[in-house]
Protein backbone atom coordinates (compact mmCIF):
# COMPACT_ATOMS: atom_id res chain seq x y z
CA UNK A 1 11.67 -2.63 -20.46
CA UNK A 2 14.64 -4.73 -19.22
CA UNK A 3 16.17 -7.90 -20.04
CA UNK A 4 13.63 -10.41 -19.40
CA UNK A 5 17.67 -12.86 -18.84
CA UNK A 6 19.08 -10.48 -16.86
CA UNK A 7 18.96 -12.45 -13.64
CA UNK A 8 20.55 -15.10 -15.61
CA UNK A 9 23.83 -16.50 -14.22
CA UNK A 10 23.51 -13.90 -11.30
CA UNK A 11 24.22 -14.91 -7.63
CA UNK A 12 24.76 -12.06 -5.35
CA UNK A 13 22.17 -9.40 -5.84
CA UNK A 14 22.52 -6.41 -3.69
CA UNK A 15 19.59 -3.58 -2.37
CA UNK A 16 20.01 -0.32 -2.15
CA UNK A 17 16.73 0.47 0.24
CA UNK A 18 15.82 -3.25 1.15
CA UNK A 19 13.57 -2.08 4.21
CA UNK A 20 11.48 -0.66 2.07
CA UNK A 21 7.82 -2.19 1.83
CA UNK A 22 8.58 -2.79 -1.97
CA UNK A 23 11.97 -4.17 -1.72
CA UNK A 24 11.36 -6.36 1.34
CA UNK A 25 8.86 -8.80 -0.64
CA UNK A 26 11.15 -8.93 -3.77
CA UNK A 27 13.82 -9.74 -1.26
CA UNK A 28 11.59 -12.98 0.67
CA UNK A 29 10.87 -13.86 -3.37
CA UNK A 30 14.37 -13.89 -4.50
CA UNK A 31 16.01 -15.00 -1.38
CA UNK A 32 13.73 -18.08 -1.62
CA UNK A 33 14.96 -18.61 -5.00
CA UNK A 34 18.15 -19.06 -3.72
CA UNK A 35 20.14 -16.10 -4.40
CA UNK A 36 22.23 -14.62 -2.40
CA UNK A 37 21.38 -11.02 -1.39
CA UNK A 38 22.66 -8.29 0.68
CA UNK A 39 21.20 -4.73 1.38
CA UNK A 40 21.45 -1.54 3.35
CA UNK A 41 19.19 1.08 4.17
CA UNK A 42 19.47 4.75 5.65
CA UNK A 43 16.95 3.89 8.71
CA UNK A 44 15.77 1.11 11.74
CA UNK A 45 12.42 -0.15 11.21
CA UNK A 46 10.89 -3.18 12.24
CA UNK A 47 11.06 -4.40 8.30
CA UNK A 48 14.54 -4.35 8.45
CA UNK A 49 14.65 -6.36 11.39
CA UNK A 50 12.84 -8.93 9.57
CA UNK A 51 15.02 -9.11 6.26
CA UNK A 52 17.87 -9.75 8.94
CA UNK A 53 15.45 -12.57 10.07
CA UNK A 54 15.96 -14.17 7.01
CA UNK A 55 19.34 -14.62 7.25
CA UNK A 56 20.45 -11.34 4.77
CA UNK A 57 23.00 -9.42 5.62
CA UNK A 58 22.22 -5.76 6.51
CA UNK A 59 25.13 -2.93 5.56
CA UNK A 60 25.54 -0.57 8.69
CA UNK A 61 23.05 2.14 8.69
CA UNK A 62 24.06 4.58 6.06
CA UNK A 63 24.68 4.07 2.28
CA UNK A 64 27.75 3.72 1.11
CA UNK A 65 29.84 3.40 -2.04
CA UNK A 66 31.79 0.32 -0.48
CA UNK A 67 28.39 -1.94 0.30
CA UNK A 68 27.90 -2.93 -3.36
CA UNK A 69 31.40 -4.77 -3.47
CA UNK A 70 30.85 -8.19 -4.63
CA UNK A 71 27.53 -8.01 -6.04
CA UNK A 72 26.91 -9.10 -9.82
CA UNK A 73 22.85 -7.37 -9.91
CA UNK A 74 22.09 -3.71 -8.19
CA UNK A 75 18.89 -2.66 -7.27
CA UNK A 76 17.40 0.50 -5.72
CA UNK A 77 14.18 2.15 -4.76
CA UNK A 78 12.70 4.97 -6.85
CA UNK A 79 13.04 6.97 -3.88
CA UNK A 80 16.91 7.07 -3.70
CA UNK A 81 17.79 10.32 -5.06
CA UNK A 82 20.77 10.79 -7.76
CA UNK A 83 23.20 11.70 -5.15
CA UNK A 84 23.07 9.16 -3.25
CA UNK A 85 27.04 7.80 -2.92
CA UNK A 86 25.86 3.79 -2.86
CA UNK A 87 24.23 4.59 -6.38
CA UNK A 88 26.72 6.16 -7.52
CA UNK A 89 28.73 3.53 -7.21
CA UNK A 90 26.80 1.39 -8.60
CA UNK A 91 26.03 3.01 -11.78
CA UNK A 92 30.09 3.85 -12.53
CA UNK A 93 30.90 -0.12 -11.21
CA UNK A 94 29.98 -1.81 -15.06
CA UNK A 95 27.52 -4.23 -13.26
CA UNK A 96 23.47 -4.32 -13.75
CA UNK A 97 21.66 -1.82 -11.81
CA UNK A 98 17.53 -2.41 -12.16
CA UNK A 99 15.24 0.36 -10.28
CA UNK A 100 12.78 -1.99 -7.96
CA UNK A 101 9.74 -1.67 -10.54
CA UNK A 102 12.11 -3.26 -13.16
CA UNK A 103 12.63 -6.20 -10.97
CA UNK A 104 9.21 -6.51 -10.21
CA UNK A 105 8.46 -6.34 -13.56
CA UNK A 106 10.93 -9.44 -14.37
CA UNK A 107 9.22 -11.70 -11.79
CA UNK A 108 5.85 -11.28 -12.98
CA UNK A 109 6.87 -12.71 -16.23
CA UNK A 110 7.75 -15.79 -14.83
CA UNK A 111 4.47 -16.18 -13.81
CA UNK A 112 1.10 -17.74 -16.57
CA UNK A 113 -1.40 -16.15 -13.89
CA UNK A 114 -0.08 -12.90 -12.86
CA UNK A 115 -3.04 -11.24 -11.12
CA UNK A 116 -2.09 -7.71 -10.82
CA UNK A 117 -3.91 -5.30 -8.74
CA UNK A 118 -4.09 -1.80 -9.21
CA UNK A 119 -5.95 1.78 -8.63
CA UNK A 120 -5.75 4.77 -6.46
CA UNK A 121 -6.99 3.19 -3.50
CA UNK A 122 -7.09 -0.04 -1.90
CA UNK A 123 -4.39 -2.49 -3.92
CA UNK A 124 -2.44 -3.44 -0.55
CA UNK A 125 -6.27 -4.55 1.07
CA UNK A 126 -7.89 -6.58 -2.47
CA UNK A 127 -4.36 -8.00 -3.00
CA UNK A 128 -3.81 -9.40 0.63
CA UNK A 129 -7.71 -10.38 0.40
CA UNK A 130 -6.79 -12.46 -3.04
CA UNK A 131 -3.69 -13.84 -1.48
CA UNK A 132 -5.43 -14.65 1.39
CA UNK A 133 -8.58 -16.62 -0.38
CA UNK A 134 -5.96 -18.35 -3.08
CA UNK A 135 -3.23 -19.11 -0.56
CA UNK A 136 -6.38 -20.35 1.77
CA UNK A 137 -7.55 -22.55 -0.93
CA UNK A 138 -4.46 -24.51 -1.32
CA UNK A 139 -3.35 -22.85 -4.11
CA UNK A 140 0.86 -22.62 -3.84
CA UNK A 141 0.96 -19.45 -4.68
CA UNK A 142 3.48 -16.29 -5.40
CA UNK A 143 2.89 -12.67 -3.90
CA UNK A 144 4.12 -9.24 -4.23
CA UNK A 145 2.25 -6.97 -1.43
CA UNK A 146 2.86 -3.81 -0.39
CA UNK A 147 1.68 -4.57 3.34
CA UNK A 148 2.26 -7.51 5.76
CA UNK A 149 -0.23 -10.13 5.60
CA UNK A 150 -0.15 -12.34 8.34
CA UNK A 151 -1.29 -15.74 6.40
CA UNK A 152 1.92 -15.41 4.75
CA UNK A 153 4.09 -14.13 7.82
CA UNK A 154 5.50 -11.02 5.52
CA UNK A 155 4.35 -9.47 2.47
CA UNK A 156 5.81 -11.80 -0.18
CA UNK A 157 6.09 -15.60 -0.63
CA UNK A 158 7.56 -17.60 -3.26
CA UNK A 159 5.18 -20.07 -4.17
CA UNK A 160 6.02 -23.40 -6.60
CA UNK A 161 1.97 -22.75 -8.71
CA UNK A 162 2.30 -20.28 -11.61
CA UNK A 163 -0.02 -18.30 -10.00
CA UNK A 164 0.91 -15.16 -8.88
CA UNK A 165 -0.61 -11.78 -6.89
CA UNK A 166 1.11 -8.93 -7.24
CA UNK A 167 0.68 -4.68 -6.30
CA UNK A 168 0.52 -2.66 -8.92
CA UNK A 169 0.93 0.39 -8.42
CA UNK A 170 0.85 3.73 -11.12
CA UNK A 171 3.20 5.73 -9.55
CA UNK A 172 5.33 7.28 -12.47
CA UNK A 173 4.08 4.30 -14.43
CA UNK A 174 6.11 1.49 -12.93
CA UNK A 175 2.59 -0.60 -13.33
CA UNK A 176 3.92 -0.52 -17.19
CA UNK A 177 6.68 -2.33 -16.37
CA UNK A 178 4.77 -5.30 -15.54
CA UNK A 179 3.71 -8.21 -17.30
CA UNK A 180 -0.15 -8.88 -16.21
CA UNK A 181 -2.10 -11.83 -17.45
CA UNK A 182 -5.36 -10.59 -15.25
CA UNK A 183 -5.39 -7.22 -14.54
CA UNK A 184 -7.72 -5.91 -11.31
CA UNK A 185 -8.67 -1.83 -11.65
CA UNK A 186 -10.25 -0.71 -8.68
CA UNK A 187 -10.47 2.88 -9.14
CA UNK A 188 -8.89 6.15 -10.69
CA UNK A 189 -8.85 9.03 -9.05
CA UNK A 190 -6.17 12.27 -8.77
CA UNK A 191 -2.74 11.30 -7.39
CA UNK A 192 0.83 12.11 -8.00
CA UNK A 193 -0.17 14.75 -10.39
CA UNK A 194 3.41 15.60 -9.82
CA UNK A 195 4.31 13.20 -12.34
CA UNK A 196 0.91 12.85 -14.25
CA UNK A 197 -0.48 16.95 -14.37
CA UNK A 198 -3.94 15.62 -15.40
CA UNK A 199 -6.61 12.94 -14.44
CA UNK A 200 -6.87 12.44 -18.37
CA UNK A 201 -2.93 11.34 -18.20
CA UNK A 202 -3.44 8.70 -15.69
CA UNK A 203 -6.56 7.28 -17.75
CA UNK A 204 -4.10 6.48 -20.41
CA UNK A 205 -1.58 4.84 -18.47
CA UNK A 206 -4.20 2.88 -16.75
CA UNK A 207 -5.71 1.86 -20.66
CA UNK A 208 -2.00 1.12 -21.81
CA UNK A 209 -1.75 -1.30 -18.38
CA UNK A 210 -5.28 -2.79 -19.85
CA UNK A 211 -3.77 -3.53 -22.84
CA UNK A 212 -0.63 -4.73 -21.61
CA UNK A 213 -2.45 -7.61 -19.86
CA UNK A 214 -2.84 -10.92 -21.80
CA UNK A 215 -6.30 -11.94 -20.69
CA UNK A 216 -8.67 -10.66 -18.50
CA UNK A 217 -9.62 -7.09 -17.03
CA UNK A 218 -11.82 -7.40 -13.93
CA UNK A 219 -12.49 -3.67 -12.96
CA UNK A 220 -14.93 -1.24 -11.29
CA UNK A 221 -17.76 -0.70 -13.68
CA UNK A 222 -19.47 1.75 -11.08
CA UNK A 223 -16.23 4.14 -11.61
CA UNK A 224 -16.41 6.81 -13.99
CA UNK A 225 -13.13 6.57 -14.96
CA UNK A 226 -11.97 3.41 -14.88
CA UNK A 227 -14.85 2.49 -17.21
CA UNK A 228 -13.36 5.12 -19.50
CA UNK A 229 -9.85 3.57 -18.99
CA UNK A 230 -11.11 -0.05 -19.98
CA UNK A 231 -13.94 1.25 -22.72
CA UNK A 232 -11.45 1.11 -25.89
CA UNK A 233 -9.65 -2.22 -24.50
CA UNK A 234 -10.13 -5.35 -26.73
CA UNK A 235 -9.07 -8.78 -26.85
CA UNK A 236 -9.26 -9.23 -23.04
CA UNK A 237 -12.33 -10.84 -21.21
CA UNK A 238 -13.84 -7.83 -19.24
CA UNK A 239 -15.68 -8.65 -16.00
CA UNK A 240 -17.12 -5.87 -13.86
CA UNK A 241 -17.59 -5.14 -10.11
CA UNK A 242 -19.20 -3.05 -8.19
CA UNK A 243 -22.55 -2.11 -5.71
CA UNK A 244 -24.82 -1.56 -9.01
CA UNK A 245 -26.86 -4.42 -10.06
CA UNK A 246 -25.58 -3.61 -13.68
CA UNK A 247 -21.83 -5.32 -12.81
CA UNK A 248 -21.54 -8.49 -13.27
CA UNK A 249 -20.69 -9.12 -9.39
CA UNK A 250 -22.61 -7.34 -7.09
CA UNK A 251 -24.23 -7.17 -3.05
CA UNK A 252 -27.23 -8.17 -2.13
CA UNK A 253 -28.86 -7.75 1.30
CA UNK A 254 -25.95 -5.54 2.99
CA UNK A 255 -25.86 -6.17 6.81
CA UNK A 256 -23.59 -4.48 9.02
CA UNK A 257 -23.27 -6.75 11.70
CA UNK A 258 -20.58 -4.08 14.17
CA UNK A 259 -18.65 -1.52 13.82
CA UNK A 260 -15.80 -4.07 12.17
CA UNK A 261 -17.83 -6.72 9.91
CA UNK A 262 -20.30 -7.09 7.14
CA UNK A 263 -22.00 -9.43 5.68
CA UNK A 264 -23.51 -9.57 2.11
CA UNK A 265 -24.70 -11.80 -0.55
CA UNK A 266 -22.20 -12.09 -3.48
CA UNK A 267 -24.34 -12.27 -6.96
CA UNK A 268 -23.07 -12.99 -10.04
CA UNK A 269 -24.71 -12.44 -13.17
CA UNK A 270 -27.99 -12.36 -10.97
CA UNK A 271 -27.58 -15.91 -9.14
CA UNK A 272 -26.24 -15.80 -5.67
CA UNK A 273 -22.75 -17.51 -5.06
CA UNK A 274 -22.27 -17.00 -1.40
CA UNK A 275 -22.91 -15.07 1.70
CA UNK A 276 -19.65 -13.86 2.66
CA UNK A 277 -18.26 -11.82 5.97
CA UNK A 278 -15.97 -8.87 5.40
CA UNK A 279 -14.04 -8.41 8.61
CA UNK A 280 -12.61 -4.66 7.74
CA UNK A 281 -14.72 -1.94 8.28
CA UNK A 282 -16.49 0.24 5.53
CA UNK A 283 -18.06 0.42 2.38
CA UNK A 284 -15.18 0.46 0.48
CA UNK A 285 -13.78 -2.45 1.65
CA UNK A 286 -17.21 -4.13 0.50
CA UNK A 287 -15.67 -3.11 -3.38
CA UNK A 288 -12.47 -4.35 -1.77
CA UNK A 289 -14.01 -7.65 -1.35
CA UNK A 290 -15.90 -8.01 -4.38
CA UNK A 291 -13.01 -7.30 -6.22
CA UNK A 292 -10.74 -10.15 -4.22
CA UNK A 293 -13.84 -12.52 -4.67
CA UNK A 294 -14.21 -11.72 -8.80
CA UNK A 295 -10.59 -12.35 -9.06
CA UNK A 296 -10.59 -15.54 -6.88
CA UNK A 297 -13.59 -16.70 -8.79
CA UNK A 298 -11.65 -16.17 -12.29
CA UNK A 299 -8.62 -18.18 -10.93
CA UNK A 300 -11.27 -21.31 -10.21
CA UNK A 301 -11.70 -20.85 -6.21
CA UNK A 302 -15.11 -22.65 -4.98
CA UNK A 303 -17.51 -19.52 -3.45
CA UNK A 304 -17.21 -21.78 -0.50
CA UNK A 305 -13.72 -21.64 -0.24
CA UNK A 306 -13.80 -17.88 -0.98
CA UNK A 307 -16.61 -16.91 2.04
CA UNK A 308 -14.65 -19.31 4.08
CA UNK A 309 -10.80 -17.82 3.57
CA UNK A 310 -12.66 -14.04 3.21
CA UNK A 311 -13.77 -14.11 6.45
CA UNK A 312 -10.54 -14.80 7.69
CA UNK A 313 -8.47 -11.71 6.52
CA UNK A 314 -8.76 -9.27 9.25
CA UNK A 315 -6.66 -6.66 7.33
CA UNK A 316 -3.30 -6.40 6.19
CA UNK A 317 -0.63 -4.34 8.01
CA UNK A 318 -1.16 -0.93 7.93
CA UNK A 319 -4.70 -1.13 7.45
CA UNK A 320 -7.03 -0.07 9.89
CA UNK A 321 -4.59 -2.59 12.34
CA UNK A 322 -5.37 -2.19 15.44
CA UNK A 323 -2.29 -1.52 17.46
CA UNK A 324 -3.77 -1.42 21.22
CA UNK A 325 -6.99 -1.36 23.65
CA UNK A 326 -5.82 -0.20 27.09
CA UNK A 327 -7.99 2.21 29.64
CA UNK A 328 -10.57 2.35 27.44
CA UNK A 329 -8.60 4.01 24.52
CA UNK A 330 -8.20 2.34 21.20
CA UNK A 331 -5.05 3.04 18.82
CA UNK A 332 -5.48 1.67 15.34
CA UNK A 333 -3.00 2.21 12.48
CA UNK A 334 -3.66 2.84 8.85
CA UNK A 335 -1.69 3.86 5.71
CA UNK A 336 -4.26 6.10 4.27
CA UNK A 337 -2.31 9.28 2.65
CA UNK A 338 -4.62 10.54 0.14
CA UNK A 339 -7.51 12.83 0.84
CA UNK A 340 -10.19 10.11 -0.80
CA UNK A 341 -8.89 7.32 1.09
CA UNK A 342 -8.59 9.55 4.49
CA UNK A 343 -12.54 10.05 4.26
CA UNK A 344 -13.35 7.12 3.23
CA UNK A 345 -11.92 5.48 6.28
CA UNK A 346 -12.27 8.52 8.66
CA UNK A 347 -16.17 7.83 7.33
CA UNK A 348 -15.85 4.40 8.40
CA UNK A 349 -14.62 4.91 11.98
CA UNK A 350 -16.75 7.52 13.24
CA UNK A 351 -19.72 5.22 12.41
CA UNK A 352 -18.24 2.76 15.21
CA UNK A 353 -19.59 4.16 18.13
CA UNK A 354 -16.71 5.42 19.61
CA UNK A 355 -16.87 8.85 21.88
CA UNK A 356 -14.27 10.62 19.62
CA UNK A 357 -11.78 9.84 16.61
CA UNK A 358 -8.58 11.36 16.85
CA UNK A 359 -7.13 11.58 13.74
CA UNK A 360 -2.93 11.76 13.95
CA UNK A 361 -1.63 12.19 10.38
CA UNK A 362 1.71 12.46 8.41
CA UNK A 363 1.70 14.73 5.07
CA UNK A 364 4.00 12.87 2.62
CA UNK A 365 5.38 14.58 -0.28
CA UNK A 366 5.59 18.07 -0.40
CA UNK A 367 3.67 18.09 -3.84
CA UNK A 368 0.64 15.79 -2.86
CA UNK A 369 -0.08 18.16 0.47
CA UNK A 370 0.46 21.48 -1.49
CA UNK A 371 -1.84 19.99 -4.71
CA UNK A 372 -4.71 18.44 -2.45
CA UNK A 373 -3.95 20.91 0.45
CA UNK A 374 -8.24 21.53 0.53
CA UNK A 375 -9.12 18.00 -0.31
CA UNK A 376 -6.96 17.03 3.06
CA UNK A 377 -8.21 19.60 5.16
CA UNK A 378 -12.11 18.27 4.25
CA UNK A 379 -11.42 14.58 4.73
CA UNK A 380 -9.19 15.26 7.75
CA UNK A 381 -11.64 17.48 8.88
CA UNK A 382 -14.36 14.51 9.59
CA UNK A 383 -12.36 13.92 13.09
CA UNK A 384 -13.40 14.83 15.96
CA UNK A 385 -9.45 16.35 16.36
CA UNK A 386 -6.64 16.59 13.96
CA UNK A 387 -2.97 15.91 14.95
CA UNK A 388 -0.54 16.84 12.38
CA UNK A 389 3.07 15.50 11.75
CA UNK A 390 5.60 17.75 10.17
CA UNK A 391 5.26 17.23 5.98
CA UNK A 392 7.67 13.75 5.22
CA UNK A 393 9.25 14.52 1.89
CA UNK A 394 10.88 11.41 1.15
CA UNK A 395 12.22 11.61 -3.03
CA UNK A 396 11.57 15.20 -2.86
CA UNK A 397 12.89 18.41 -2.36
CA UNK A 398 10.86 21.25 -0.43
CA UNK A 399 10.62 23.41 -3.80
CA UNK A 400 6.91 24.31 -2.78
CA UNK A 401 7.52 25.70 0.39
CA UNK A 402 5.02 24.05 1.60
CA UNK A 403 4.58 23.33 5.72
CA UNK A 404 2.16 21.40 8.03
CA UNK A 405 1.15 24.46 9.60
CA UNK A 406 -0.24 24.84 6.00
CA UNK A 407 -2.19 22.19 6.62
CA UNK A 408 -3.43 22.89 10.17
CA UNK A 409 -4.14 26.26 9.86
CA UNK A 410 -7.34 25.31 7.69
CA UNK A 411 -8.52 22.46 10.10
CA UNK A 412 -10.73 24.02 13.18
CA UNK A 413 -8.94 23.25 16.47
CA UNK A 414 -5.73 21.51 14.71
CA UNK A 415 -2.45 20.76 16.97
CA UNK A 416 0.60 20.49 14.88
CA UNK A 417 4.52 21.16 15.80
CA UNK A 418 6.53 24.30 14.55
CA UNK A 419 8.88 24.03 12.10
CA UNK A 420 12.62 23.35 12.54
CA UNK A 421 14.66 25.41 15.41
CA UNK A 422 17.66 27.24 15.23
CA UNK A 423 20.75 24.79 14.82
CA UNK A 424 18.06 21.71 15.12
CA UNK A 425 19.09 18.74 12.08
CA UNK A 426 16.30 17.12 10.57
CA UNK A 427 16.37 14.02 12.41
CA UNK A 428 16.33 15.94 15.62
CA UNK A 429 13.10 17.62 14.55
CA UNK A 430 11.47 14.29 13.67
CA UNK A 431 12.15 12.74 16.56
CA UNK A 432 11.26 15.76 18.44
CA UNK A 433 8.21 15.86 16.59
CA UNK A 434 6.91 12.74 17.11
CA UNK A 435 8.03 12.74 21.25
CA UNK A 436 5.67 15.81 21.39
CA UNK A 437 2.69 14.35 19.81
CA UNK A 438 3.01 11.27 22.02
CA UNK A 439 3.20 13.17 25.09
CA UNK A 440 0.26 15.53 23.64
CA UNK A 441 -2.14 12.59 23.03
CA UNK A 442 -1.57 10.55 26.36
CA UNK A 443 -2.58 13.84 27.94
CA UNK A 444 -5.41 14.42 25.75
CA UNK A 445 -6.49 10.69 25.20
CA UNK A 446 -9.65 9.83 27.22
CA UNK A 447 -11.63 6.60 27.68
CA UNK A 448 -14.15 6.02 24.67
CA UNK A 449 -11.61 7.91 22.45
CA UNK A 450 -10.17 5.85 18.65
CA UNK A 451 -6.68 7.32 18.34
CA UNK A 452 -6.01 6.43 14.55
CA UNK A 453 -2.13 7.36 12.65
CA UNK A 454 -2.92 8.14 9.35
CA UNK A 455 0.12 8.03 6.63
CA UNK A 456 2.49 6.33 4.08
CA UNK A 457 5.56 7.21 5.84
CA UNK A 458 6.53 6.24 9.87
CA UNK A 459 3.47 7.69 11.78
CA UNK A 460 2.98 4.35 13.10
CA UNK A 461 5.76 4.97 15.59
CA UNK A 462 3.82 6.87 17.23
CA UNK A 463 0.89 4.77 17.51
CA UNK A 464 3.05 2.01 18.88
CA UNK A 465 5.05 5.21 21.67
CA UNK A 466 1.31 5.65 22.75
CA UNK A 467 0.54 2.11 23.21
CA UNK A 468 3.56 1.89 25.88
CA UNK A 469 2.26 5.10 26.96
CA UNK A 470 -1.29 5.05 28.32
């Protein structure tokens, strides 16, 4: 763990990857703290854009060893690999360097109330629905989010309450690195087994998060393995979730009211709190919700105040957003990248009455698609048609040799892209890549039909080239 001190007496901090959607809310935190930051980043995006908003100063695209100079604190994104010349630097200049989950890890502890969220699926959602209801409430509250939520114009605020909400997320255990005081588990299920090999291993690391929080666990006591996860924890106040009567919060009297809302009584410990409205669609934003409302209930929000601000959140960016309506077609976005949370939201939007869903999705990792290669072909599968992007590898290397034609060849009636041409750079391809896809889908599109990008990485380009499109 790092020196809790180590921001002590610092005043220009510098980020290596600051447009990425877990440096950008660290940045909005610590630049209204006062420091003074500066940051580069390898590529345009609209989160860049709005760090430069804030008045920090963006390096020229590219990384380089000459963009650290006057900084007294380093940090960098897990994703930067080891050869990366601005790192180097960095690490031979004697000054601090902190990986972003350090960082993160730091800021929680300044916090009494540190509600961290984690699981597989579904922390950016039940952490922007929190945010929302506390921030709603009047609550001057602190926030770490790994999405955009428009209450909070970004996806971190600095907040003067020592409350905060924060993303956890298990990826190579940087949730370890934080310092909870009410931990939220929302489900485990098989990811990065990259890092983890086993279901088993990422049990533990969930239990040692448990027991790294200070006082309560609120967590899904419907999932199998979450219950194992929390079953040996003591010394915490447990409170469980979930559509079982057996949780201590529950739904009664489910009513889906469209294609986008639902409406169901919130019970707790058999007494009804509230009706509340959940304006996302599916049942797993329902757990979503119940989650957000346990949570908000723990922190001492009136189940008034919590139906009232619930209703309100109409998703955070990157979550089922809807990017367009023109001629009939509908493009929605949505970060979905692993096979469980593909079908549960593929699930959700061919129950909205649309003629056809058209499902455009972006592979990332080379070791996720080759691992759950099947899993994604099912889930994808529950389209009406599959579009495939080329695989995005981001931190990795393609040691699997492992292609979206993989992919596509196991999905009935599948469109994807070949693989790089002669002489053709990697950028070239990309861009090529996504240019054909556009131009496939306004061809294709037809009234009636949800177009929906599906990925971590920058499918929602295209979702935003179609909406200028059709």
């Amino acid at each position: 763990m790092p020196d809790l001190n180590i921001l002590n007496g610092k005043k220009h901090i510098h980020f290596i990857g600051i447009g990425g959607s877990g440096m950008y809310p660290l940045a909005q935190i610590l630049h209204s703290k006062g420091y003074f930051l500066t940051g580069s980043d390898n590529n345009e995006t609209e989160t860049l854009e709005a760090v430069r908003k804030m008045g920090i100063e963006v390096k020229p695209l590219g990384q380089r060893a000459e963009n650290i100079e006057g900084a007294d604190l380093i940090v960098h994104t897990a994703a930067i690999m080891a050869d990366n010349p601005e790192l180097i630097a960095a690490k031979l200049s004697g000054v601090p360097v902190l990986e972003r989950s350090e960082l993160l890890g730091i800021v929680t502890s300044w916090y009494k109330n540190a509600f961290c969220v984690a699981g597989t699926h579904g922390k950016t959602t039940t952490t922007s629905m929190l945010t929302q209801i506390l921030f709603g409430s009047g609550l001057d509250i602190s926030a770490f989010i790994g999405g955009k939520l428009p209450v909070i114009n970004g996806s971190g605020r600095a907040g003067s309450s020592d409350i905060m909400t924060c993303e956890a997320c298990e990826f190579v255990d940087t949730f370890l690195k934080l310092y909870p005081d009410v931990a939220v588990i929302l489900n485990i299920d098989a990811d990065h087994l990259d890092y983890f090999k086993t279901v088993d291993n990422i049990i533990k690391s969930f239990n040692k998060f448990c027991n790294n929080t200070t006082k309560a666990i609120i967590y899904n006591g419907d999932d199998e393995n979450t219950v194992k996860a929390v079953s040996s924890v003591s010394g915490k106040e447990k409170i469980t979730f979930g559509l079982s009567e057996k949780n201590d919060f529950y739904p009664l009297n489910i009513e889906r009211i469209n294609g986008m809302t639902t409406e169901f009584d919130l019970i707790h410990k058999g007494e009804k709190l509230v009706r509340l409205t959940v304006s996302v669609p599916g049942e797993h934003n329902i757990l979503n919700a119940l989650a957000a409302a346990a949570a908000a209930y723990y922190a001492g929000v009136k189940p008034s105040d919590i139906a009232e601000n619930l209703k309100n959140f109409t998703g955070a960016g990157r979550r089922f957003e809807k990017i367009a309506e023109k001629n009939g077609i509908t493009i929605v976005d949505d970060y979905a990248h692993h096979p469980a949370e593909i079908k549960v939201t593929l699930s959700a939007a061919v129950k909205m009455g649309y003629k056809r869903v058209i499902a455009v999705f972006q592979p990332f990792t080379f070791s996720r698609t080759a691992m759950l290669l099947n899993d994604f072909a099912e889930a994808l599968s529950i389209a009406d048609k599959v579009v495939l992007t080329e695989i995005m590898g981001s931190r990795e290397k393609n040691t699997y040799h492992i292609y979206a034609k993989d992919l596509g060849e196991k999905i009935e009636g599948c469109y994807f892209i070949d693989n790089l041409r002669d002489g053709e750079t990697e950028k070239e391809y990309h861009d090529r890549n996504f240019d054909e896809i556009t131009d496939y889908l306004k061809e294709n599109a037809r009234e009636g039909d949800l177009i929906i990008t599906l990925g971590c990485g920058d499918v929602y380009k295209i979702a935003k080239k179609l909406r200028d499109l059709i």
